[in-house]
Protein backbone atom coordinates (compact mmCIF):
# COMPACT_ATOMS: atom_id res chain seq x y z
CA UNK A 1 7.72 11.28 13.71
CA UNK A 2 5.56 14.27 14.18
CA UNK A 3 3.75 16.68 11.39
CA UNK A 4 6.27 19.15 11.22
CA UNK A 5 9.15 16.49 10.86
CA UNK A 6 7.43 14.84 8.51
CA UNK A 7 6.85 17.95 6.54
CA UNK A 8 10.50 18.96 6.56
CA UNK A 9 11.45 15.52 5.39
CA UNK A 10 9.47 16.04 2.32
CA UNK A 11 10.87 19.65 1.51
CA UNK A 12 14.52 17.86 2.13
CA UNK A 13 13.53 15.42 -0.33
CA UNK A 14 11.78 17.42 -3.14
CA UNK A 15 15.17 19.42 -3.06
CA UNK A 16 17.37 16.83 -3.22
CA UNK A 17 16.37 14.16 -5.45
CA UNK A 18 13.78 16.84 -7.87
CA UNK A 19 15.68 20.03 -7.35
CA UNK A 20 12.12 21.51 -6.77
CA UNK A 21 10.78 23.15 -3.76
CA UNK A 22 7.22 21.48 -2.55
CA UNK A 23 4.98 24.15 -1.83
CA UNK A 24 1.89 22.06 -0.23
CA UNK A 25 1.35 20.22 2.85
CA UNK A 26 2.59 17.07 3.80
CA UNK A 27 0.59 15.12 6.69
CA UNK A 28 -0.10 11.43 8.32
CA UNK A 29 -3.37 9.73 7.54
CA UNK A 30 -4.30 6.75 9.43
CA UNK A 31 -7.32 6.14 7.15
CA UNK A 32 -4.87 5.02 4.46
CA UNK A 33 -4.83 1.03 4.93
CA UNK A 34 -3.68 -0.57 2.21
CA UNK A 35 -1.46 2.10 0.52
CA UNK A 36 1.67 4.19 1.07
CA UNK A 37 0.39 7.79 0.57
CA UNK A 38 -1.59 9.44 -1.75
CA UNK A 39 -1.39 12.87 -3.61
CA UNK A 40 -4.83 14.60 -3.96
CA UNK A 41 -5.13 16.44 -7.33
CA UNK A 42 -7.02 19.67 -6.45
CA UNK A 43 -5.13 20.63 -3.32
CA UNK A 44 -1.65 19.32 -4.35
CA UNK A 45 -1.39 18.68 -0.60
CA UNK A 46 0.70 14.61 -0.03
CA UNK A 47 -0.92 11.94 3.14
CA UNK A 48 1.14 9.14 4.27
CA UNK A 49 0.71 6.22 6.16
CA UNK A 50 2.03 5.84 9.33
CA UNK A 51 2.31 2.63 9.30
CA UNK A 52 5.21 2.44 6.28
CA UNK A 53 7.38 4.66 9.09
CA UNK A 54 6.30 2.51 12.04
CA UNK A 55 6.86 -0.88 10.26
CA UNK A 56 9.58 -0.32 7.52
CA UNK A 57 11.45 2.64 8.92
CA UNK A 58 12.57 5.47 7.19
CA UNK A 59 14.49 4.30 4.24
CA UNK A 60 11.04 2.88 3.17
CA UNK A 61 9.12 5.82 4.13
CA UNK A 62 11.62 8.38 1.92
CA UNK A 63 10.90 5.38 -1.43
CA UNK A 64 6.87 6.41 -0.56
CA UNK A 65 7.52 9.82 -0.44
CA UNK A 66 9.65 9.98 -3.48
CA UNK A 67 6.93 8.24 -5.34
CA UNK A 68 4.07 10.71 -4.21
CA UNK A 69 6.53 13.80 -5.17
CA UNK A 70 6.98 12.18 -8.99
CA UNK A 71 3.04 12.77 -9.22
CA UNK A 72 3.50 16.35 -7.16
CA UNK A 73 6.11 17.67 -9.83
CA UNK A 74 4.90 15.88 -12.71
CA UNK A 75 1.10 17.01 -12.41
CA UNK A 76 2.45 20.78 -11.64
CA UNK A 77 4.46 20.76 -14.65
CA UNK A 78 1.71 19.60 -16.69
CA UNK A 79 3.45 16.11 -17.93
CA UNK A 80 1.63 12.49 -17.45
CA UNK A 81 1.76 11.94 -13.94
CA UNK A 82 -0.56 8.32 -13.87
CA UNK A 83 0.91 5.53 -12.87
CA UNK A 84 0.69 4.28 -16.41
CA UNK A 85 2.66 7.35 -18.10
CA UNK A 86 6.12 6.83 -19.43
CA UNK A 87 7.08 10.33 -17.89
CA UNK A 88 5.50 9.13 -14.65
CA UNK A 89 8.37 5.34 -14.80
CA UNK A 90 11.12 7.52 -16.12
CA UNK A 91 11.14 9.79 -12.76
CA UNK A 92 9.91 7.11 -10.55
CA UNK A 93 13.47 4.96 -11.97
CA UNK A 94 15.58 8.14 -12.10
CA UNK A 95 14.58 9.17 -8.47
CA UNK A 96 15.02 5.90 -7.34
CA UNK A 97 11.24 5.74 -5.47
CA UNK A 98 9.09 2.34 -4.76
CA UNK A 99 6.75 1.38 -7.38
CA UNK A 100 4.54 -0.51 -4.76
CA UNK A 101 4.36 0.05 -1.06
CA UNK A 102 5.59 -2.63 0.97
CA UNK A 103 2.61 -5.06 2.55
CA UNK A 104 0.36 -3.20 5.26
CA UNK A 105 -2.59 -5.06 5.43
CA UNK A 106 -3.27 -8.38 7.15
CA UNK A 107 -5.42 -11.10 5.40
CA UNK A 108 -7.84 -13.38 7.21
CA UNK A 109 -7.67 -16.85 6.01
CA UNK A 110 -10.15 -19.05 6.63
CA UNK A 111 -9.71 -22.74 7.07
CA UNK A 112 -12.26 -25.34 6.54
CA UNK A 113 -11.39 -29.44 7.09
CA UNK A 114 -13.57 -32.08 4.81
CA UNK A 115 -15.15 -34.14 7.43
CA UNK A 116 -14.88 -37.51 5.14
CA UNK A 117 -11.19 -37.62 4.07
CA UNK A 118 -9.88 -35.01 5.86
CA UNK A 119 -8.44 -32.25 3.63
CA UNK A 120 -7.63 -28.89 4.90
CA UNK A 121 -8.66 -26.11 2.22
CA UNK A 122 -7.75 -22.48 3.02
CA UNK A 123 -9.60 -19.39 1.59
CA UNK A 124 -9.47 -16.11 2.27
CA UNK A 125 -13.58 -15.34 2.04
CA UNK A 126 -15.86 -17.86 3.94
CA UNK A 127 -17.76 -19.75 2.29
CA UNK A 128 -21.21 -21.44 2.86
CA UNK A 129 -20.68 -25.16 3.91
CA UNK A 130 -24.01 -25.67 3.67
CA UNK A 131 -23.85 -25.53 -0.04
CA UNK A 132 -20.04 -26.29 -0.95
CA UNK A 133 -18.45 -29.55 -0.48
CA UNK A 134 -14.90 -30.92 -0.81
CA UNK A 135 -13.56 -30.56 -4.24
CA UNK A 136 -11.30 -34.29 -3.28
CA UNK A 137 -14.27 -36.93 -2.00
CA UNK A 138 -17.48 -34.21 -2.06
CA UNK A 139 -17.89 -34.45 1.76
CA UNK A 140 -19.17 -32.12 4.35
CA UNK A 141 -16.56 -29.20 5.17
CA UNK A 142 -16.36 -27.56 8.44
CA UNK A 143 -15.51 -24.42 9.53
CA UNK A 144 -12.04 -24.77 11.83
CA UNK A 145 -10.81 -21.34 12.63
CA UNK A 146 -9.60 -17.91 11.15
CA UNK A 147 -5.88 -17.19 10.76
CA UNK A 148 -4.22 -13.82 10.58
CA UNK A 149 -1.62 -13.24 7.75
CA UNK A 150 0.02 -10.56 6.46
CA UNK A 151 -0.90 -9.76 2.59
C-alpha cells in the first residue's frame, strides 16, 4: 500500500464511521515497533505501522486507524481523547476500532539447563550464571541457546 492509498483510506474512513473529514496527513512509519500508529498532538498529522498491513491485512489495519481517528476527532473537538477518558471508550466501542494492536514484536527467550538435575528454565532477559543458581537443587545453570517468539 503506498502513501497516497494509505491516505485516502483514512479520509474514506473518517467519513464513514465519524462523519468528519480528516484534514492532516496520514503516513507509514517503520520506526513504530511495538505499536499500531500513533497521533502526534501538535501537528494532528496520524503514522502507522506497516507491519499491522503486511502481517494482519487490512481489516486489522482499518481497527488501527479507527482507533488513531477517535484521538484525531476527539482532541479537535476539545473532549478527553486519552486512552483513559470515558469519551475516548465510548467512540472507540461505537466505531468499532481495536483497543490494542495485534502482537508485532518478537521476544527473545533465553534458555538456561541446571547442570545437576537437569531443569530447563526460560527467561526472557539473561541472566548471570555466575551468580544465579537453580531455584530446584541450587546447581550450576548454563546458558543453552536463544529462541525467537512472537510477544
Amino acid at each position: 500500500m503506498t502513501k497516497e492509498e494509505l491516505q485516502l483510506l483514512v479520509e474514506k474512513v473518517s467519513l464513514e464511521f465519524f462523519q468528519q473529514p480528516f484534514l492532516h496527513q496520514a503516513s507509514f512509519n517503520r520506526r513504530l515497533k511495538t505499536t499500531g500508529g500513533r497521533y502526534h498532538l501538535n501537528s494532528h498529522n496520524l503514522d502507522f505501522n506497516p507491519l499491522i498491513f503486511e502481517r494482519y491485512g487490512i481489516k486489522e489495519l482499518i481497527n488501527v486507524i479507527k482507533h488513531e481517528l477517535c484521538h484525531y476527532h476527539l482532541h479537535l473537538t476539545g473532549r478527553g481523547y486519552q486512552h483513559k477518558d470515558q469519551d475516548f471508550k465510548q467512540l472507540l466501542k461505537k466505531t468499532g476500532g481495536s483497543r490494542y494492536a495485534p502482537p508485532l514484536a518478537s521476544v527473545a527467550i533465553q534458555l538456561y539447563r541446571c547442570q545437576s538435575c537437569g531443569k530447563s528454565i526460560q527467561r526472557r532477559r539473561k541472566i548471570d550464571t555466575k551468580r544465579y543458581v537453580c531455584g530446584n537443587c541450587h546447581g550450576k545453570l548454563v546458558f543453552v541457546n536463544t529462541v525467537k517468539a512472537s510477544s
